[in-house]
N, C-alpha and C. Protein backbone atom coordinates (compact mmCIF):
# COMPACT_ATOMS: atom_id res chain seq x y z
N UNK A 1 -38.32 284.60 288.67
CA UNK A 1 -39.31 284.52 289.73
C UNK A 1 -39.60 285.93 290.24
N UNK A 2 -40.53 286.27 290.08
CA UNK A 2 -41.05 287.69 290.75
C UNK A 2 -41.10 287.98 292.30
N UNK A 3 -40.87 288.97 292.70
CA UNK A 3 -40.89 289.12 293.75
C UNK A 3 -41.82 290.41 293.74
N UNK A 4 -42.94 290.38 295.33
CA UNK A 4 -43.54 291.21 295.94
C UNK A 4 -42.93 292.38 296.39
N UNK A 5 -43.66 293.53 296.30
CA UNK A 5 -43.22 294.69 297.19
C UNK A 5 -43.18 294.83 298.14
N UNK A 6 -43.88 294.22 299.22
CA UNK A 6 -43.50 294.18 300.49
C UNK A 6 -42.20 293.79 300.62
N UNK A 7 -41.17 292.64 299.94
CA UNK A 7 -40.09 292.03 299.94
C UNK A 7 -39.20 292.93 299.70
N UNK A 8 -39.33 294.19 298.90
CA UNK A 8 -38.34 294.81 298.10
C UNK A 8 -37.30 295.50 299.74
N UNK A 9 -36.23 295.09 299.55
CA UNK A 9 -35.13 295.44 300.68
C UNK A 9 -34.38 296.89 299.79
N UNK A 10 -33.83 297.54 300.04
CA UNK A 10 -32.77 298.60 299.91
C UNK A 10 -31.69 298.05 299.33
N UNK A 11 -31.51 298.59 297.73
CA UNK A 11 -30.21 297.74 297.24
C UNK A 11 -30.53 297.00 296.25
N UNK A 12 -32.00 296.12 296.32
CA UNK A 12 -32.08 295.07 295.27
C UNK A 12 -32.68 296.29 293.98
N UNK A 13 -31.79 295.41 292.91
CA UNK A 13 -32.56 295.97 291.66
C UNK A 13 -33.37 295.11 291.18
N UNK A 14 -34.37 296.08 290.44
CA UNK A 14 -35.45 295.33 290.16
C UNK A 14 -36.03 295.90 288.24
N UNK A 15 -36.39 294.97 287.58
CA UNK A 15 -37.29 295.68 286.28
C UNK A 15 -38.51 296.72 286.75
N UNK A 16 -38.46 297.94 285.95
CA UNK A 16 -39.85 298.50 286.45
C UNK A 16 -40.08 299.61 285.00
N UNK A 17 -40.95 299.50 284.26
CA UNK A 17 -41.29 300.32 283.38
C UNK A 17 -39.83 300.34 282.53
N UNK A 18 -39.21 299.14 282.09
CA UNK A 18 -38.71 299.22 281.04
C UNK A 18 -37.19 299.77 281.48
N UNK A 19 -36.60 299.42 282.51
CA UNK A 19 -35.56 299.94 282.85
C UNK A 19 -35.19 299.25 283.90
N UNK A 20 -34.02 299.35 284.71
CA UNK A 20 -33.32 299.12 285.85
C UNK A 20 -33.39 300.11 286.59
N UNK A 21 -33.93 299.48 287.89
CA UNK A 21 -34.50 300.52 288.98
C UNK A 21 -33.60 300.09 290.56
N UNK A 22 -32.72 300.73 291.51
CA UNK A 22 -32.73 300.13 292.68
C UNK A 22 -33.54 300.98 294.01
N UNK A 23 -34.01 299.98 294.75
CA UNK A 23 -34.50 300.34 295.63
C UNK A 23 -33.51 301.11 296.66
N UNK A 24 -34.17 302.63 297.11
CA UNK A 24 -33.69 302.98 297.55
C UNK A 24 -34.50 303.09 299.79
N UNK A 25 -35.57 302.99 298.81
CA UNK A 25 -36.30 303.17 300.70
C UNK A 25 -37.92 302.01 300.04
N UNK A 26 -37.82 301.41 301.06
CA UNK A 26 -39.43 300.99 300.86
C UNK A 26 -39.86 300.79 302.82
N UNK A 27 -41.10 301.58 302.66
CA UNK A 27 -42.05 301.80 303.72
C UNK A 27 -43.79 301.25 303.51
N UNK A 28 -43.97 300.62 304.81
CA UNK A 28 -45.51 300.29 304.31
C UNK A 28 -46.09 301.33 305.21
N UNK A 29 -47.43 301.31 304.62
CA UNK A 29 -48.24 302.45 304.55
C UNK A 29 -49.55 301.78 304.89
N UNK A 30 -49.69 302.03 305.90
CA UNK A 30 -51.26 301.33 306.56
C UNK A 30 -52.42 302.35 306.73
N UNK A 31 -53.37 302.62 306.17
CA UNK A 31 -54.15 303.36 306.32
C UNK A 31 -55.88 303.21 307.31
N UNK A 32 -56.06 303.36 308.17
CA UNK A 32 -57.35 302.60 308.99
C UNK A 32 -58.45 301.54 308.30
N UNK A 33 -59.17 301.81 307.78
CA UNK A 33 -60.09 300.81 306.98
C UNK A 33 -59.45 300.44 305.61
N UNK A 34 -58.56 301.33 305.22
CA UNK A 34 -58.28 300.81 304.15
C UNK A 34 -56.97 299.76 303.52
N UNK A 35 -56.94 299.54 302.37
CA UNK A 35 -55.78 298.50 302.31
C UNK A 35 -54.24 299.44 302.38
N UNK A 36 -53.51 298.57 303.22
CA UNK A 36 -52.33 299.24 303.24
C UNK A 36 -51.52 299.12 302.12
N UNK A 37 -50.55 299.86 302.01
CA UNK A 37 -49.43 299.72 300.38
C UNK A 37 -48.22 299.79 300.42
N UNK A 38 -47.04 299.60 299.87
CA UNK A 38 -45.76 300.34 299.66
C UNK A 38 -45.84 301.83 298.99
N UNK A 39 -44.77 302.26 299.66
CA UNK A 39 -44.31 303.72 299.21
C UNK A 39 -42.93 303.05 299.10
N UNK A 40 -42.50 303.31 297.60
CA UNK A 40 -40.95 302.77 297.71
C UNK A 40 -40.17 303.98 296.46
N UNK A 41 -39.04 303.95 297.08
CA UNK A 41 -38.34 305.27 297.01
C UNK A 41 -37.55 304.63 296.21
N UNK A 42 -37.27 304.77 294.38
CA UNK A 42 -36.38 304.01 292.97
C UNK A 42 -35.31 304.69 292.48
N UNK A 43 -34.40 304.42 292.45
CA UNK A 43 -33.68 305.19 291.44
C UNK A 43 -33.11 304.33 290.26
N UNK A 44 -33.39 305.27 289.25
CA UNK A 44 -32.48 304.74 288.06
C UNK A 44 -31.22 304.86 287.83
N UNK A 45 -30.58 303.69 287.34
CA UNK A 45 -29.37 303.14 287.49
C UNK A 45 -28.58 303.91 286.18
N UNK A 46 -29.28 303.96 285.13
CA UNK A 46 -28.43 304.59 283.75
C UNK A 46 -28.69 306.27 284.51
N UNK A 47 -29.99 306.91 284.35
CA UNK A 47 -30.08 308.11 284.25
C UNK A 47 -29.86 308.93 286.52
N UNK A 48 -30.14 308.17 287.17
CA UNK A 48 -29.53 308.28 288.09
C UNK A 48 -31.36 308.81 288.55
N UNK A 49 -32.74 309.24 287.90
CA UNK A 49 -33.66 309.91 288.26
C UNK A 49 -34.12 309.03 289.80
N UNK A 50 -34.56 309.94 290.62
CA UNK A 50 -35.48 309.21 291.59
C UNK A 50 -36.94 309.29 291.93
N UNK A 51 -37.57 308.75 291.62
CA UNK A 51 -39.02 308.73 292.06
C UNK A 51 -39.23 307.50 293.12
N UNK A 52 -40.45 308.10 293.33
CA UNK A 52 -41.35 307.79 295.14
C UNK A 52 -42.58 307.65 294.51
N UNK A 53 -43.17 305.98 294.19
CA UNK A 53 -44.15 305.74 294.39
C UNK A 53 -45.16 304.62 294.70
N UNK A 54 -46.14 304.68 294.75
CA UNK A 54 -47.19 303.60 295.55
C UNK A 54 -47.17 302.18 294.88
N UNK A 55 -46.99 301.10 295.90
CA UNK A 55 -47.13 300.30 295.29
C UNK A 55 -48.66 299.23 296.18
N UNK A 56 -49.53 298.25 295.50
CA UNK A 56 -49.83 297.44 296.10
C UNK A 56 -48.94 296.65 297.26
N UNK A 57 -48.94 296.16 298.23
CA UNK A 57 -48.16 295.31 298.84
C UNK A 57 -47.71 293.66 298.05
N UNK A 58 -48.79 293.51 297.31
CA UNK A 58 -48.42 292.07 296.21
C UNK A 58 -48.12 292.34 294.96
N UNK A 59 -47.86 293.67 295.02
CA UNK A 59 -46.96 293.98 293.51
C UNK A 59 -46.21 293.35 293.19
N UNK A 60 -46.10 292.83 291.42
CA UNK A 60 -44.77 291.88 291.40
C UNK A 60 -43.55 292.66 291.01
N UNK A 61 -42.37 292.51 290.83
CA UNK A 61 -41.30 293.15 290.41
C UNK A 61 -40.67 291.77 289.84
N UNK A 62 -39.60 291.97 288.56
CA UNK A 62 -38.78 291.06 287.94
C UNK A 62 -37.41 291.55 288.61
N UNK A 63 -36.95 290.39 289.73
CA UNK A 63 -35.21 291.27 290.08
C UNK A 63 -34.16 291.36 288.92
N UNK A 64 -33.21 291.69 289.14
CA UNK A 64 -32.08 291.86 288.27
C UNK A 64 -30.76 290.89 289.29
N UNK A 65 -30.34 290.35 288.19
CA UNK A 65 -28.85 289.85 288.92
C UNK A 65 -28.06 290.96 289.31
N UNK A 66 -27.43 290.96 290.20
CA UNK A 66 -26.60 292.17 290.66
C UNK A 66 -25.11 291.33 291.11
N UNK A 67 -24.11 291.59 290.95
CA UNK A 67 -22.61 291.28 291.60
C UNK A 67 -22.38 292.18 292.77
N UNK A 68 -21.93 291.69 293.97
CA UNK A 68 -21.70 292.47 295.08
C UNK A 68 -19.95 291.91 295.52
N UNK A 69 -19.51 292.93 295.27
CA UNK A 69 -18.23 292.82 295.64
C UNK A 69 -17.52 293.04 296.87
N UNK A 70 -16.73 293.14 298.14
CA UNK A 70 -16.21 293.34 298.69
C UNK A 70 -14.95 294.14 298.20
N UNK A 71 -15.20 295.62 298.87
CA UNK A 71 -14.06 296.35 298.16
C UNK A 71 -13.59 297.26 299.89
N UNK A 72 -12.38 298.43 299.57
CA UNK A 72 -12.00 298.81 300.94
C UNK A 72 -12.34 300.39 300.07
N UNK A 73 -12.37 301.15 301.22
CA UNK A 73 -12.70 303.03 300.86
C UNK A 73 -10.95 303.30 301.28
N UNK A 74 -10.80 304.18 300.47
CA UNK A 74 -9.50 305.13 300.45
C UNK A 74 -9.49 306.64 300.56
N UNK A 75 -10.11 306.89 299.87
CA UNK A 75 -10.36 308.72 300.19
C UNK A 75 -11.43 308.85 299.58
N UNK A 76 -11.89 310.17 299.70
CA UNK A 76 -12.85 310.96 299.04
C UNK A 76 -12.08 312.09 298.35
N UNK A 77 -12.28 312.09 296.73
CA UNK A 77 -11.97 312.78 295.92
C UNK A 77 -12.71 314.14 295.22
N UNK A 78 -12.84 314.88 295.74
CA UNK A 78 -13.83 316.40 295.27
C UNK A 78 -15.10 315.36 295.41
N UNK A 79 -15.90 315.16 294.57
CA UNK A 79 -17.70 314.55 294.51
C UNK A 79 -17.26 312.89 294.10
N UNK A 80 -16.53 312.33 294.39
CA UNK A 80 -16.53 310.89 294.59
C UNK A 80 -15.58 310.31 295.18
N UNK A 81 -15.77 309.11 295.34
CA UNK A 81 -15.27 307.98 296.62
C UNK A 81 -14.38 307.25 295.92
N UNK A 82 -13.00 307.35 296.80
CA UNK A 82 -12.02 305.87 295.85
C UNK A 82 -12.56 305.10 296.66
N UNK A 83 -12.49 303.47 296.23
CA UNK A 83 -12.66 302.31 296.74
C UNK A 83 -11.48 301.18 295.88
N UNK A 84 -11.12 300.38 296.51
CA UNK A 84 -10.04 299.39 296.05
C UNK A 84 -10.69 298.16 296.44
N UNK A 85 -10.23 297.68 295.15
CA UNK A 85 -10.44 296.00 295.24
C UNK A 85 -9.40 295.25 296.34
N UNK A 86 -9.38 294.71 297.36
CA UNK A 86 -8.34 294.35 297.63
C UNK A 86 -7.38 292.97 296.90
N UNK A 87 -8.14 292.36 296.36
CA UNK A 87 -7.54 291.24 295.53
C UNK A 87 -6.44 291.75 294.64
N UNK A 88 -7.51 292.61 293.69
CA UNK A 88 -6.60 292.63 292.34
C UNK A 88 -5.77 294.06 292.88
N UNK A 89 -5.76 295.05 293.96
CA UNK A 89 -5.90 296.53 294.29
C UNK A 89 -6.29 297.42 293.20
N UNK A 90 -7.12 297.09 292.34
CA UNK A 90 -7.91 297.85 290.76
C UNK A 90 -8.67 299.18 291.52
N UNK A 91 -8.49 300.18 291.67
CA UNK A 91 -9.08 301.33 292.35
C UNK A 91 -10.39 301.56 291.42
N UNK A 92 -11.41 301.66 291.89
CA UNK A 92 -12.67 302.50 291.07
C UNK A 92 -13.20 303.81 291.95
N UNK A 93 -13.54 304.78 291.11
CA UNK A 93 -14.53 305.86 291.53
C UNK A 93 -16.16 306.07 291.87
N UNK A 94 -16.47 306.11 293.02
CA UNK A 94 -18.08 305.84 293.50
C UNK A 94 -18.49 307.01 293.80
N UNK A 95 -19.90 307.61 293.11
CA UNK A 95 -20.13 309.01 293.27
C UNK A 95 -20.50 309.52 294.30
N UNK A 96 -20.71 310.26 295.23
CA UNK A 96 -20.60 310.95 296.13
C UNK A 96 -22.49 311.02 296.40
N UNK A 97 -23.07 310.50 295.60
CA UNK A 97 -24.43 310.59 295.70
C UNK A 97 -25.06 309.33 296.50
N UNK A 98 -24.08 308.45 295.20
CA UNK A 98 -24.30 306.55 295.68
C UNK A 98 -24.01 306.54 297.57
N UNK A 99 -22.97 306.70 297.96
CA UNK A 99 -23.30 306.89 299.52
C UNK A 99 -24.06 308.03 300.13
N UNK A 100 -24.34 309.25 299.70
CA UNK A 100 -25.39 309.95 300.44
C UNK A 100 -24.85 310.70 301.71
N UNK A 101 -25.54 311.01 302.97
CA UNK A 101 -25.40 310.95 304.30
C UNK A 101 -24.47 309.92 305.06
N UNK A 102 -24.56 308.50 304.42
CA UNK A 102 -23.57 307.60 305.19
C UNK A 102 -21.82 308.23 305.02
N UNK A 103 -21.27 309.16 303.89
CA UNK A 103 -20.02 309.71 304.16
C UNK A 103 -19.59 309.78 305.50
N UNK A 104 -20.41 310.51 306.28
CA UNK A 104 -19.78 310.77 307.38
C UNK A 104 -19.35 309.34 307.92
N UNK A 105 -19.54 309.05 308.19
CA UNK A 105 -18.89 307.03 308.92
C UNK A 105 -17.80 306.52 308.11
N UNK A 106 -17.70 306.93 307.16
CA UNK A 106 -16.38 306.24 306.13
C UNK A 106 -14.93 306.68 306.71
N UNK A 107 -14.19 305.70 307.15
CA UNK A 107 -12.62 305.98 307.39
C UNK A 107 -11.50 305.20 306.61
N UNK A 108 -10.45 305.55 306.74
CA UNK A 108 -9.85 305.01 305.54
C UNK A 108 -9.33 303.43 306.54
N UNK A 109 -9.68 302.51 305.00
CA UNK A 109 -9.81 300.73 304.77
C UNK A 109 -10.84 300.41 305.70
N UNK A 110 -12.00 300.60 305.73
CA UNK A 110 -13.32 300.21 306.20
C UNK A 110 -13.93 299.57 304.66
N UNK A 111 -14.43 298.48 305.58
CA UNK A 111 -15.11 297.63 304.10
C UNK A 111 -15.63 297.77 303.98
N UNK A 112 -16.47 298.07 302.65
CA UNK A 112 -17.73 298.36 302.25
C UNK A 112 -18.20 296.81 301.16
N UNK A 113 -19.41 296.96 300.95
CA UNK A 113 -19.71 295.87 299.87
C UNK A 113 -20.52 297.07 298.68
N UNK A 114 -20.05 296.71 297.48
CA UNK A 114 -20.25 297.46 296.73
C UNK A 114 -21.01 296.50 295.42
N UNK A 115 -22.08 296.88 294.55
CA UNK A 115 -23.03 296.25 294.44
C UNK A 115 -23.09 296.85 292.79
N UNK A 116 -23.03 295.67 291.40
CA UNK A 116 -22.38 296.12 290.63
C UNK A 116 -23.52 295.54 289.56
N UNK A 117 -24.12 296.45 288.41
CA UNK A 117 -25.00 295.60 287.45
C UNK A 117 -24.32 296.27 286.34
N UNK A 118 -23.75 294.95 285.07
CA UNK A 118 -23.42 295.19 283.93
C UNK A 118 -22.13 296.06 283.61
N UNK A 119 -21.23 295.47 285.08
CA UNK A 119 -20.23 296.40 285.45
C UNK A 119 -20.31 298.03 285.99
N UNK A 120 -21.21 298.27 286.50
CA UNK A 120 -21.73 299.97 287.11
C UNK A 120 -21.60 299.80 288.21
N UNK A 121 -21.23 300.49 289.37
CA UNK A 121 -21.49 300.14 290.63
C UNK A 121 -22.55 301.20 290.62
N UNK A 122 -23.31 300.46 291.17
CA UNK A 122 -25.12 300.87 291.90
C UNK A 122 -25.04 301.23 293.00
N UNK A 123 -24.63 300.64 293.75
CA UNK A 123 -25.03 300.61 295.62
C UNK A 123 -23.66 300.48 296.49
N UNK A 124 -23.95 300.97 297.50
CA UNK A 124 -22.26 301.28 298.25
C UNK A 124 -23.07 300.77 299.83
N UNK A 125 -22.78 299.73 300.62
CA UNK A 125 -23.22 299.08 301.61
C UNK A 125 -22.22 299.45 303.05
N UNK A 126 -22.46 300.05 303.62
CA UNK A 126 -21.29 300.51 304.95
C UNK A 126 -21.65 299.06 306.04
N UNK A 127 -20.32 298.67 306.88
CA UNK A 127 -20.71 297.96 308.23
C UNK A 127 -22.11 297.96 308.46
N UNK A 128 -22.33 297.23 309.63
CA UNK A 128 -23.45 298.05 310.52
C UNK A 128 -22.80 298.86 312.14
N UNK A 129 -21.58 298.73 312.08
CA UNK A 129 -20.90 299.30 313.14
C UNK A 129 -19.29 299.58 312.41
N UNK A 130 -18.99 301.18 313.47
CA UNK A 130 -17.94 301.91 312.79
C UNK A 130 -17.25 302.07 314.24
N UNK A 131 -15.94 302.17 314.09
CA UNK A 131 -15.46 302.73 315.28
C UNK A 131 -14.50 304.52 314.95
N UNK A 132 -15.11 305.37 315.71
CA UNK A 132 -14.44 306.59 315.30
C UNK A 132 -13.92 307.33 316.59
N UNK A 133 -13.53 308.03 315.89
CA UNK A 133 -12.67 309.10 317.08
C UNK A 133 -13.64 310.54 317.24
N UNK A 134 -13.44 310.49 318.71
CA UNK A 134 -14.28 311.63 318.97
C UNK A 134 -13.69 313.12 318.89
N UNK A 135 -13.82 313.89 317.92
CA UNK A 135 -13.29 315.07 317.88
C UNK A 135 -13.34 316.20 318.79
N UNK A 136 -14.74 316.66 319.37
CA UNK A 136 -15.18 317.42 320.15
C UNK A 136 -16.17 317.18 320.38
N UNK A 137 -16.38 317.46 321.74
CA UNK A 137 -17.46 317.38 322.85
C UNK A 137 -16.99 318.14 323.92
N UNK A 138 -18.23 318.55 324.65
CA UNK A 138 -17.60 319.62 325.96
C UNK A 138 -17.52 318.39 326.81
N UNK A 139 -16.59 319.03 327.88
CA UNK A 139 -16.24 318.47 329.16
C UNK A 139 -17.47 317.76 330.31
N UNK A 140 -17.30 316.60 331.08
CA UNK A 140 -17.96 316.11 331.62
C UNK A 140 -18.30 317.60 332.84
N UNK A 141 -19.71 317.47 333.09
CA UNK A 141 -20.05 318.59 334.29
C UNK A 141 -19.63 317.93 335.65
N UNK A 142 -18.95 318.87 336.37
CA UNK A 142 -18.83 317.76 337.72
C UNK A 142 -20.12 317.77 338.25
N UNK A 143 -20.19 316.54 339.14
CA UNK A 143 -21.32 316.44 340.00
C UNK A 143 -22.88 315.76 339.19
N UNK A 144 -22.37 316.16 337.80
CA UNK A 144 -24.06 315.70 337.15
C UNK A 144 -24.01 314.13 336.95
N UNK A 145 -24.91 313.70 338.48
CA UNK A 145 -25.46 312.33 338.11
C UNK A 145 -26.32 311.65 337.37
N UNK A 146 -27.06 312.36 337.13
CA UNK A 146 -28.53 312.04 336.61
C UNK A 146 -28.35 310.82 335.82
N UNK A 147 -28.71 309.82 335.59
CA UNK A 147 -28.56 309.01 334.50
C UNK A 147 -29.06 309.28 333.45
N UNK A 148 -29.08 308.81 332.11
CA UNK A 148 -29.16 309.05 331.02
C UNK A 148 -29.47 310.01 330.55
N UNK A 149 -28.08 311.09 330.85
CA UNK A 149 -27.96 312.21 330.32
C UNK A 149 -27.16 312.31 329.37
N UNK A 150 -27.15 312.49 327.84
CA UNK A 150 -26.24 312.59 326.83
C UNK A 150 -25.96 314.21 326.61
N UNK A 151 -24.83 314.34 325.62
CA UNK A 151 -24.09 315.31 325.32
C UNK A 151 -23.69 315.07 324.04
N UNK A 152 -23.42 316.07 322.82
CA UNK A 152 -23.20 316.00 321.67
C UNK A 152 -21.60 315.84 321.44
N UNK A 153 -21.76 315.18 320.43
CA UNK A 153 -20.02 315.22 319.93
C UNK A 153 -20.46 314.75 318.64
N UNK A 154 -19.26 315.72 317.79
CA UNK A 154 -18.74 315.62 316.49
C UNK A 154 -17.65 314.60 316.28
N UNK A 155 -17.52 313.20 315.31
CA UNK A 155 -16.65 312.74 315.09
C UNK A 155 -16.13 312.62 313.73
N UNK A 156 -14.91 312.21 313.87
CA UNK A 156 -13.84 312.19 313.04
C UNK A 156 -15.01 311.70 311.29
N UNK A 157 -14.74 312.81 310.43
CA UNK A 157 -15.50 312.42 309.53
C UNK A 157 -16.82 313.68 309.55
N UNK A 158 -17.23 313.91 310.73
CA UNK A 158 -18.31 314.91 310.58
C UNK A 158 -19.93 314.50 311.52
N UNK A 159 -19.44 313.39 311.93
CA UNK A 159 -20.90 312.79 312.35
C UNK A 159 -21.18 313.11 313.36
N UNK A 160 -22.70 313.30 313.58
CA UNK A 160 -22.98 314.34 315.14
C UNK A 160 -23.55 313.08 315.83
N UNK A 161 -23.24 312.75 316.88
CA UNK A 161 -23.95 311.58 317.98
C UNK A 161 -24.28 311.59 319.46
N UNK A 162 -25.22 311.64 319.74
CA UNK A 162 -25.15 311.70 321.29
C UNK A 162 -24.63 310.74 321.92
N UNK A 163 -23.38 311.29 322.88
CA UNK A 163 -22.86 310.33 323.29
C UNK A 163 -22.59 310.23 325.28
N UNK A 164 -22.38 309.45 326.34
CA UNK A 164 -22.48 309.50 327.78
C UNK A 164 -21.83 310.76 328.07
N UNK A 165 -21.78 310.85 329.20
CA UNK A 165 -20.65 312.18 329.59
C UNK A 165 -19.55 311.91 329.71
N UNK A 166 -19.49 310.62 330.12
CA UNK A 166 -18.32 310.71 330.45
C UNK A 166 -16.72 309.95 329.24
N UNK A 167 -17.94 310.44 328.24
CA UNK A 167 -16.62 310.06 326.96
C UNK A 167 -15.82 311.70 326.56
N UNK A 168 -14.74 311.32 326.47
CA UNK A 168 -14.06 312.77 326.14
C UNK A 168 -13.45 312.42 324.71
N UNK A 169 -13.12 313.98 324.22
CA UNK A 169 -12.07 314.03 323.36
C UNK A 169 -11.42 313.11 323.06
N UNK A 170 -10.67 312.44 322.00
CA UNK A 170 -10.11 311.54 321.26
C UNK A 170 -9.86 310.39 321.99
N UNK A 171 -11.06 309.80 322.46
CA UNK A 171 -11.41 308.33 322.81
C UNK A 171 -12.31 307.71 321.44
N UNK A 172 -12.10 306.08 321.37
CA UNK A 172 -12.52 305.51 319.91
C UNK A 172 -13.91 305.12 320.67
N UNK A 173 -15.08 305.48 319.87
CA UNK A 173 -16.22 304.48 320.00
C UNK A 173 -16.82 304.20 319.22
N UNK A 174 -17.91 303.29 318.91
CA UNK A 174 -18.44 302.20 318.40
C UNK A 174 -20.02 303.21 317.82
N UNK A 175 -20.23 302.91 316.37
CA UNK A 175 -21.19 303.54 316.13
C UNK A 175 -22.17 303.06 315.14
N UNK A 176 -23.46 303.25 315.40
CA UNK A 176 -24.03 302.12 314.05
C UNK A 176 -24.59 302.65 313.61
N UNK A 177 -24.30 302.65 312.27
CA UNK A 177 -24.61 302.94 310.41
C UNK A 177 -25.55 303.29 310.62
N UNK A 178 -26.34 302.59 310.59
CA UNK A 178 -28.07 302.19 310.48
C UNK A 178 -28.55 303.34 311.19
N UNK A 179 -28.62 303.60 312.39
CA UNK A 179 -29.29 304.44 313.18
C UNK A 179 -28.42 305.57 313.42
N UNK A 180 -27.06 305.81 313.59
CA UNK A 180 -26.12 307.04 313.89
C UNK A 180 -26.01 307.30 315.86
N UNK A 181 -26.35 305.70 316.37
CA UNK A 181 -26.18 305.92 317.53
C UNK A 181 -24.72 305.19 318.39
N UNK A 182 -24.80 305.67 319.45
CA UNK A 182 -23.51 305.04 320.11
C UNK A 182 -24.08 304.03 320.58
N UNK A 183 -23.02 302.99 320.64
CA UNK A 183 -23.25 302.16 321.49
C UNK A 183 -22.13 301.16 322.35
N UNK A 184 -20.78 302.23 322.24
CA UNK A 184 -20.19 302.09 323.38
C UNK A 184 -18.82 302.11 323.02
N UNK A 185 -17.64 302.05 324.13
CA UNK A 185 -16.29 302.20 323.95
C UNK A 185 -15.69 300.99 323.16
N UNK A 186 -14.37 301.51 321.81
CA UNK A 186 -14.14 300.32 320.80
C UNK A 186 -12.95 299.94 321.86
């Protein structure tokens, strides 16, 4: 059964010109009088290439079966990721590309779902909420009431977030994947 481009989510693989493709970003694209489209962002699964391009919005695509596993992260090894099965504990290596920017949020035994065609892992899926430790941030200012005033902090892992004032140094909080924002004490 084919599926539309507007449908295409982040993750699903799909047939496209003779190959296995996963979606990596799809955005619609509305233009004033004219018809709007997808811009969807592919990568290939054997050769790893990525291209960015236009699609109709009723474009069809042929999906691909994909296996999505539930696995746990263990370390990061020079340019790739251990991950463990927890069933069988079978360790595999995930490249350092397949997660991207999301590294920073990874702590060790955080579950990930990991997303597998023809035995390859393709896609590496984080929470949508992390809880980390705050490494550094400056000190609350006395006296500053103002409401919604944020302040930067670096956490455990590398991730920069604006966070209240009045969170300090190695307190745990709550952080989501998706956007890289706080949203409160774990």
């Amino acid at each position: 059964m084919a599926m539309k481009a507007i449908d295409l989510r982040r993750g699903l693989a799909v047939e496209y010109k003779d190959s296995i493709w996963v979606c990596v970003s799809n955005t619609k694209i509305a233009k004033g009088k004219g018809r709007s489209y997808q811009g969807i962002q592919l990568r290939n699964i054997m050769t790893g290439q990525l291209i960015e391009e236009r699609f109709r919005t009723e474009s069809a695509f042929e999906p691909v079966h994909v296996d999505r596993k539930k696995m746990e992260y263990l370390y990061s090894d020079g340019n790739s990721h251990v991950v463990m099965d927890p069933d069988s504990y079978e360790q595999i290596n995930i490249p350092a590309e397949q997660v991207g920017d999301m590294a920073v949020y990874l702590t060790e035994n955080i579950p990930l779902e990991i997303t597998f065609i023809e035995g390859k892992a393709i896609g590496v899926e984080l929470p949508n909420f992390v809880e980390l430790l705050v490494e550094d941030t400056p000190p609350q200012v006395k006296g500053a009431t103002a409401t919604n005033q944020l302040k930067d902090a670096t956490l455990a892992g590398g991730a920069k977030v604006r966070i209240p004032p009045f969170i300090e140094n190695g307190e745990l909080i709550k952080v989501d994947t998706r956007t890289g924002e706080y949203l409160g004490r774990a």
